[in-house]
Protein backbone atom coordinates (compact mmCIF):
# COMPACT_ATOMS: atom_id res chain seq x y z
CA UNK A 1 -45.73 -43.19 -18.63
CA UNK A 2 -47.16 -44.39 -22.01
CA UNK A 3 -45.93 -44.06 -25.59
CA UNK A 4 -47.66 -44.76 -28.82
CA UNK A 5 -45.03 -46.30 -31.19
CA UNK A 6 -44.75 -47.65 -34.57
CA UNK A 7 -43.59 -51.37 -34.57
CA UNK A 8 -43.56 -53.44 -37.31
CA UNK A 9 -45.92 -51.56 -39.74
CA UNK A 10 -48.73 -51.06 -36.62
CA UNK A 11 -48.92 -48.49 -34.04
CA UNK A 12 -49.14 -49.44 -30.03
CA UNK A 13 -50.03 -48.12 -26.87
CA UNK A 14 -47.23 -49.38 -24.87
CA UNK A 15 -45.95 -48.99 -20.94
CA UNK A 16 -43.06 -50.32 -19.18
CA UNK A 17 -43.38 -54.50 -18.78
CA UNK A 18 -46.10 -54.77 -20.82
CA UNK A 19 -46.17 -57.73 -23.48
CA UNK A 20 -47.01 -56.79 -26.76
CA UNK A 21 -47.17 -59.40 -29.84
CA UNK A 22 -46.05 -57.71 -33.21
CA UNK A 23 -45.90 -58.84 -36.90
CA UNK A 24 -42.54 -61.21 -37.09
CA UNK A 25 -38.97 -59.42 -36.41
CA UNK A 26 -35.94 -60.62 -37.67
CA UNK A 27 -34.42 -60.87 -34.66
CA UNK A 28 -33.34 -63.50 -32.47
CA UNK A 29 -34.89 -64.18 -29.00
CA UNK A 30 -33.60 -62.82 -26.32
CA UNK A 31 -31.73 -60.18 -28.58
CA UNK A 32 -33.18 -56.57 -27.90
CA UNK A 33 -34.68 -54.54 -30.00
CA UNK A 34 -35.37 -50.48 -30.48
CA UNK A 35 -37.84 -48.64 -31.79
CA UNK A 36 -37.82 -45.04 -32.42
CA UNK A 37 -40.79 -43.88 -34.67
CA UNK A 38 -42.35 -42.83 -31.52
CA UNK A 39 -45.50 -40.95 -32.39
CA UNK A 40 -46.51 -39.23 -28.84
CA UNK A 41 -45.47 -39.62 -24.93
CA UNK A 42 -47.48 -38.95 -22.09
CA UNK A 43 -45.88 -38.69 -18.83
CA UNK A 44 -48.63 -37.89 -16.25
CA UNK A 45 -50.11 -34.40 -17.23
CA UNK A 46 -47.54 -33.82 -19.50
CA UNK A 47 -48.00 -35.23 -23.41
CA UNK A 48 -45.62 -34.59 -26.28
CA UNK A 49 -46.95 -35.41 -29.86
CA UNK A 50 -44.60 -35.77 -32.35
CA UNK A 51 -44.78 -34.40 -36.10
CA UNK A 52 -44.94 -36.88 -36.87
CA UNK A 53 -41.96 -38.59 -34.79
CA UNK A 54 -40.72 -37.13 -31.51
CA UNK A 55 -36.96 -36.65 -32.08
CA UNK A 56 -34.78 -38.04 -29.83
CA UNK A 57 -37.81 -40.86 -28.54
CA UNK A 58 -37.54 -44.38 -28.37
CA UNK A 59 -38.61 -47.72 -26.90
CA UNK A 60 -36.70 -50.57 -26.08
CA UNK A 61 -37.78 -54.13 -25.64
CA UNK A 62 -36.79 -57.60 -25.39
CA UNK A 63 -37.78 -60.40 -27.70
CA UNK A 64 -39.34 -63.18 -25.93
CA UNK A 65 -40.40 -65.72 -28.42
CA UNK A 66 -41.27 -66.29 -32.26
CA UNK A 67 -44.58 -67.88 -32.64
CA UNK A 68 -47.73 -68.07 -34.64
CA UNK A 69 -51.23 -66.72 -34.38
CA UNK A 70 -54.75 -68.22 -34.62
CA UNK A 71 -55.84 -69.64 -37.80
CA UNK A 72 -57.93 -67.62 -39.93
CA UNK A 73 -60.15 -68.96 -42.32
CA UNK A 74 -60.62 -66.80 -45.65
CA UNK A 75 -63.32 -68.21 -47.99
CA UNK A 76 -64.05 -66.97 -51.34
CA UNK A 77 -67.20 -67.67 -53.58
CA UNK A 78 -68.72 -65.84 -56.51
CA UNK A 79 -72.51 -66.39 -57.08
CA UNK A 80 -73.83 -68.71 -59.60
CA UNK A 81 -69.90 -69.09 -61.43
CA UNK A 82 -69.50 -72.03 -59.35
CA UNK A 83 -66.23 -70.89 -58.20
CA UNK A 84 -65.53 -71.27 -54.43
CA UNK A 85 -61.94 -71.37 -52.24
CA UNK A 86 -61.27 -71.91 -48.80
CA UNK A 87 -57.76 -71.00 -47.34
CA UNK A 88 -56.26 -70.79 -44.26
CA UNK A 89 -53.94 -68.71 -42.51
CA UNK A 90 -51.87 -68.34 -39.46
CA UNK A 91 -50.00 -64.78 -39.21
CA UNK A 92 -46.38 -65.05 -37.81
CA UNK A 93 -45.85 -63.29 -35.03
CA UNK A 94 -43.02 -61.95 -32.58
CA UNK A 95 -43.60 -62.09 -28.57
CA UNK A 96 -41.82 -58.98 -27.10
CA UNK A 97 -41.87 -57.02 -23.43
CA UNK A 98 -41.45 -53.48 -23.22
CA UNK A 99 -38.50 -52.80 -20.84
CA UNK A 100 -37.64 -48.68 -21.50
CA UNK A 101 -39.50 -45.68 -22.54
CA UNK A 102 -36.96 -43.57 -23.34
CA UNK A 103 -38.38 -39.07 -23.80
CA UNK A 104 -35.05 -37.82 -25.32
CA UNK A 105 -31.64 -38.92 -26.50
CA UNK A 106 -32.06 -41.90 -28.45
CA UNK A 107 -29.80 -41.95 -31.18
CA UNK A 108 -31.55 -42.08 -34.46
CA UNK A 109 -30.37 -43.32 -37.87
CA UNK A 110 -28.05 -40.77 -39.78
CA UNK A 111 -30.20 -38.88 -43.00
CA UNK A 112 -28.57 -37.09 -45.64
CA UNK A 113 -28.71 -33.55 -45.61
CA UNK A 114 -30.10 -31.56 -48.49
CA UNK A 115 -27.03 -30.14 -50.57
CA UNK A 116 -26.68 -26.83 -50.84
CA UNK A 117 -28.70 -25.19 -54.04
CA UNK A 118 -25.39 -24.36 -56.11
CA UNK A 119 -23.88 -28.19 -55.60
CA UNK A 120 -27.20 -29.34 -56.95
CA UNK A 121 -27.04 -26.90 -60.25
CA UNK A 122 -23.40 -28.52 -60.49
CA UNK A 123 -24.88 -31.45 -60.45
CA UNK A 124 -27.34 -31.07 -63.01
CA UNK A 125 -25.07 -29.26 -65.65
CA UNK A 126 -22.37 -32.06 -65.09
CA UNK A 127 -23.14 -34.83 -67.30
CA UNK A 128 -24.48 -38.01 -65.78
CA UNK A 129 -24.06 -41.58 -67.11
CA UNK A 130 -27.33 -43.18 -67.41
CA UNK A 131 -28.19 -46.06 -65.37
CA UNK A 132 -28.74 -49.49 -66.73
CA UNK A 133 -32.31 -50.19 -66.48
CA UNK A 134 -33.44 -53.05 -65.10
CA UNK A 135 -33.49 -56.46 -67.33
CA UNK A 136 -36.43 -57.13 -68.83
CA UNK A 137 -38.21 -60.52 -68.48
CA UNK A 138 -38.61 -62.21 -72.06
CA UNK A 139 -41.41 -64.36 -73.11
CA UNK A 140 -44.98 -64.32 -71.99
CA UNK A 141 -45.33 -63.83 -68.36
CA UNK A 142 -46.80 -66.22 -66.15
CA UNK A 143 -48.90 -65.06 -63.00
CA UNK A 144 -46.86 -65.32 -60.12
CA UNK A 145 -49.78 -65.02 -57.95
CA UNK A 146 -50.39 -68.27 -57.97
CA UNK A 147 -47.56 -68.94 -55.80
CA UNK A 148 -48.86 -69.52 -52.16
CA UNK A 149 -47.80 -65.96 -50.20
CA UNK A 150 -47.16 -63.74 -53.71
CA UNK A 151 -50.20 -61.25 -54.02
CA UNK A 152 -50.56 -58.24 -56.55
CA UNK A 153 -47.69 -55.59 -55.10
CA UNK A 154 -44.77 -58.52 -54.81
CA UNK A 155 -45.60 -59.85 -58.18
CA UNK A 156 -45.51 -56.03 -59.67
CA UNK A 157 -41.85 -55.73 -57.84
CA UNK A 158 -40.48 -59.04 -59.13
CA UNK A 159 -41.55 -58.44 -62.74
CA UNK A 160 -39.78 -54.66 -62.34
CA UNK A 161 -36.79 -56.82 -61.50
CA UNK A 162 -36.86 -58.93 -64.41
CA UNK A 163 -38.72 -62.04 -62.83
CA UNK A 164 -41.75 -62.42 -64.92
CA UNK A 165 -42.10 -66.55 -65.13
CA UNK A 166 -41.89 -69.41 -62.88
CA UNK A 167 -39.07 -70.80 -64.41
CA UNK A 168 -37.38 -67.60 -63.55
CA UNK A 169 -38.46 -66.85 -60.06
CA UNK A 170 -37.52 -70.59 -59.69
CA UNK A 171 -33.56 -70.07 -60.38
CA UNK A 172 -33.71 -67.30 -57.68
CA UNK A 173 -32.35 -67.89 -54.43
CA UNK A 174 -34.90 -67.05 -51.67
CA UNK A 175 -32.39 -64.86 -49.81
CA UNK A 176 -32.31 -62.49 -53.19
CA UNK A 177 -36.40 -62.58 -53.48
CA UNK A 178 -36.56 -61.18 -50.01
CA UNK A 179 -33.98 -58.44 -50.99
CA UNK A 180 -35.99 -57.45 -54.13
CA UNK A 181 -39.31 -57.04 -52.18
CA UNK A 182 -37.42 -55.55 -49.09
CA UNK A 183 -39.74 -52.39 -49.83
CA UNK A 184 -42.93 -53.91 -50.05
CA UNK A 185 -45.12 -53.45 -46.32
CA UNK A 186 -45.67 -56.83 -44.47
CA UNK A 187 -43.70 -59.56 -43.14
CA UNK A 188 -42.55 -61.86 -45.91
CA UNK A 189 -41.50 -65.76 -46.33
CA UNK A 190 -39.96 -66.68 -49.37
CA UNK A 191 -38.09 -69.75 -48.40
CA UNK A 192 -41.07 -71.79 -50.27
CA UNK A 193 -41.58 -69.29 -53.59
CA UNK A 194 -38.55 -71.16 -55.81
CA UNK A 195 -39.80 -74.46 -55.34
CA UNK A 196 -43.15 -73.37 -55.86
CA UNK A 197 -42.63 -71.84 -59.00
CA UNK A 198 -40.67 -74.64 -60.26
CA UNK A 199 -43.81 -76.71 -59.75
CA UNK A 200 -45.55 -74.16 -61.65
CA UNK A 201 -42.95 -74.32 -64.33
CA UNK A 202 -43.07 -78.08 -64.97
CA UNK A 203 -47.45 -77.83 -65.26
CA UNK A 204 -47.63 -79.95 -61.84
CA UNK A 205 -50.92 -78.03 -60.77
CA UNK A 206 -52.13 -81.03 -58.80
CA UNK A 207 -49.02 -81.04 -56.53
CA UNK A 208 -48.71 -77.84 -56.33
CA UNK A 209 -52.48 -77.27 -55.08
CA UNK A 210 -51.64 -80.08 -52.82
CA UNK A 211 -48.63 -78.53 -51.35
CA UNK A 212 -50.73 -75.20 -51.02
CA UNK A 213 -53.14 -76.74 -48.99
CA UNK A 214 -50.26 -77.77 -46.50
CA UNK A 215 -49.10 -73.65 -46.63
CA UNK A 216 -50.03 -70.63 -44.43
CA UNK A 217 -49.15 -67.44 -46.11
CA UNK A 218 -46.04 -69.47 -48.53
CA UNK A 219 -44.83 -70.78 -44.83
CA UNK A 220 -44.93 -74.72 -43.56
CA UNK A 221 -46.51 -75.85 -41.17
């Protein structure tokens, strides 16, 4: 038996025992894991495709170990503007070993069900407070993206929270940062960004490149 799952943000072709490295989890090793966006199962001559998830489908493994894949080299260079960067990076990855293929009776998160039509008209004629928007930065914003691990999507979601600037992303606790850009796809590291940006903040460029150098992705060495 085989399964083709979602894990992570990528999709695998899995079987029992089989050792399958994944974009990092946030879970501890040795702590088990399930996942249950299973997209089709094939047991012999018998397949099930799901539409897109089969209901009640799930794998279970076992985290092994956190480590860290080969460097890649990325290298940018635009002709005759002189301009040319070379960075490295080393993705972070999760070890884990497929233990269970589970066909039906996983138990799957709890959804909301639709209200019924009249409840919803209710709700519309009733009259609704309106939320506070979210603060607005003030002052000229600075580029976040030049914070080692920050690209265009997590700089769009900080400034939508009201963290424009270095100086502000630099009074934010790494813990909130990673709550803020909980939606965005990818595995994220912010423990760096605050210090970072207070570099930024204070106009040390020079140790801040030099820092940069010593970064994978906004993660030490």
């Amino acid at each position: 038996m085989y399964a083709i799952v979602e894990m992570a943000g990528q999709q695998f072709k899995v079987a029992k025992d089989q050792k399958v490295y994944v974009h990092r989890l946030q879970v501890e090793e040795g702590k088990k894991v399930t996942f249950d966006n299973v997209l089709l199962l094939s047991d012999g001559s018998n397949v099930t495709i799901g539409a897109p998830a089969i209901d009640g489908a799930a794998v279970e493994a076992k985290v092994v170990k956190h480590l860290r894949g080969d460097k890649v080299i990325v290298f940018h260079k635009k002709r005759r503007k002189g301009y040319r960067k070379k960075n490295g990076h080393r993705q972070s990855l999760t070890e884990i070993v497929i233990e269970s293929i589970i066909s039906k009776g996983a138990k799957k998160a709890e959804t909301k069900k639709a209200e019924p039509k009249a409840k919803k008209e209710e709700a519309k004629a009733a009259p609704v407070e309106a939320k506070p928007k979210a603060k607005k930065a003030t002052g000229k914003a600075d580029d976040l993206k030049k914070v080692e691990g920050i690209g265009p999507k997590i700089a769009e979601t900080l400034n939508n929270a009201g963290i424009s600037t270095f100086a502000e992303l630099a009074k934010t606790d790494a813990a909130k940062i990673s709550e803020i850009i909980a939606d965005v796809r990818g595995n994220h590291v912010t423990d760096t960004w605050p210090k970072q940006a207070q570099l930024a903040a204070d106009g040390k460029w020079d140790e801040l490149q030099k820092w940069q150098d010593e970064l994978d992705g906004g993660v030490a060495k």
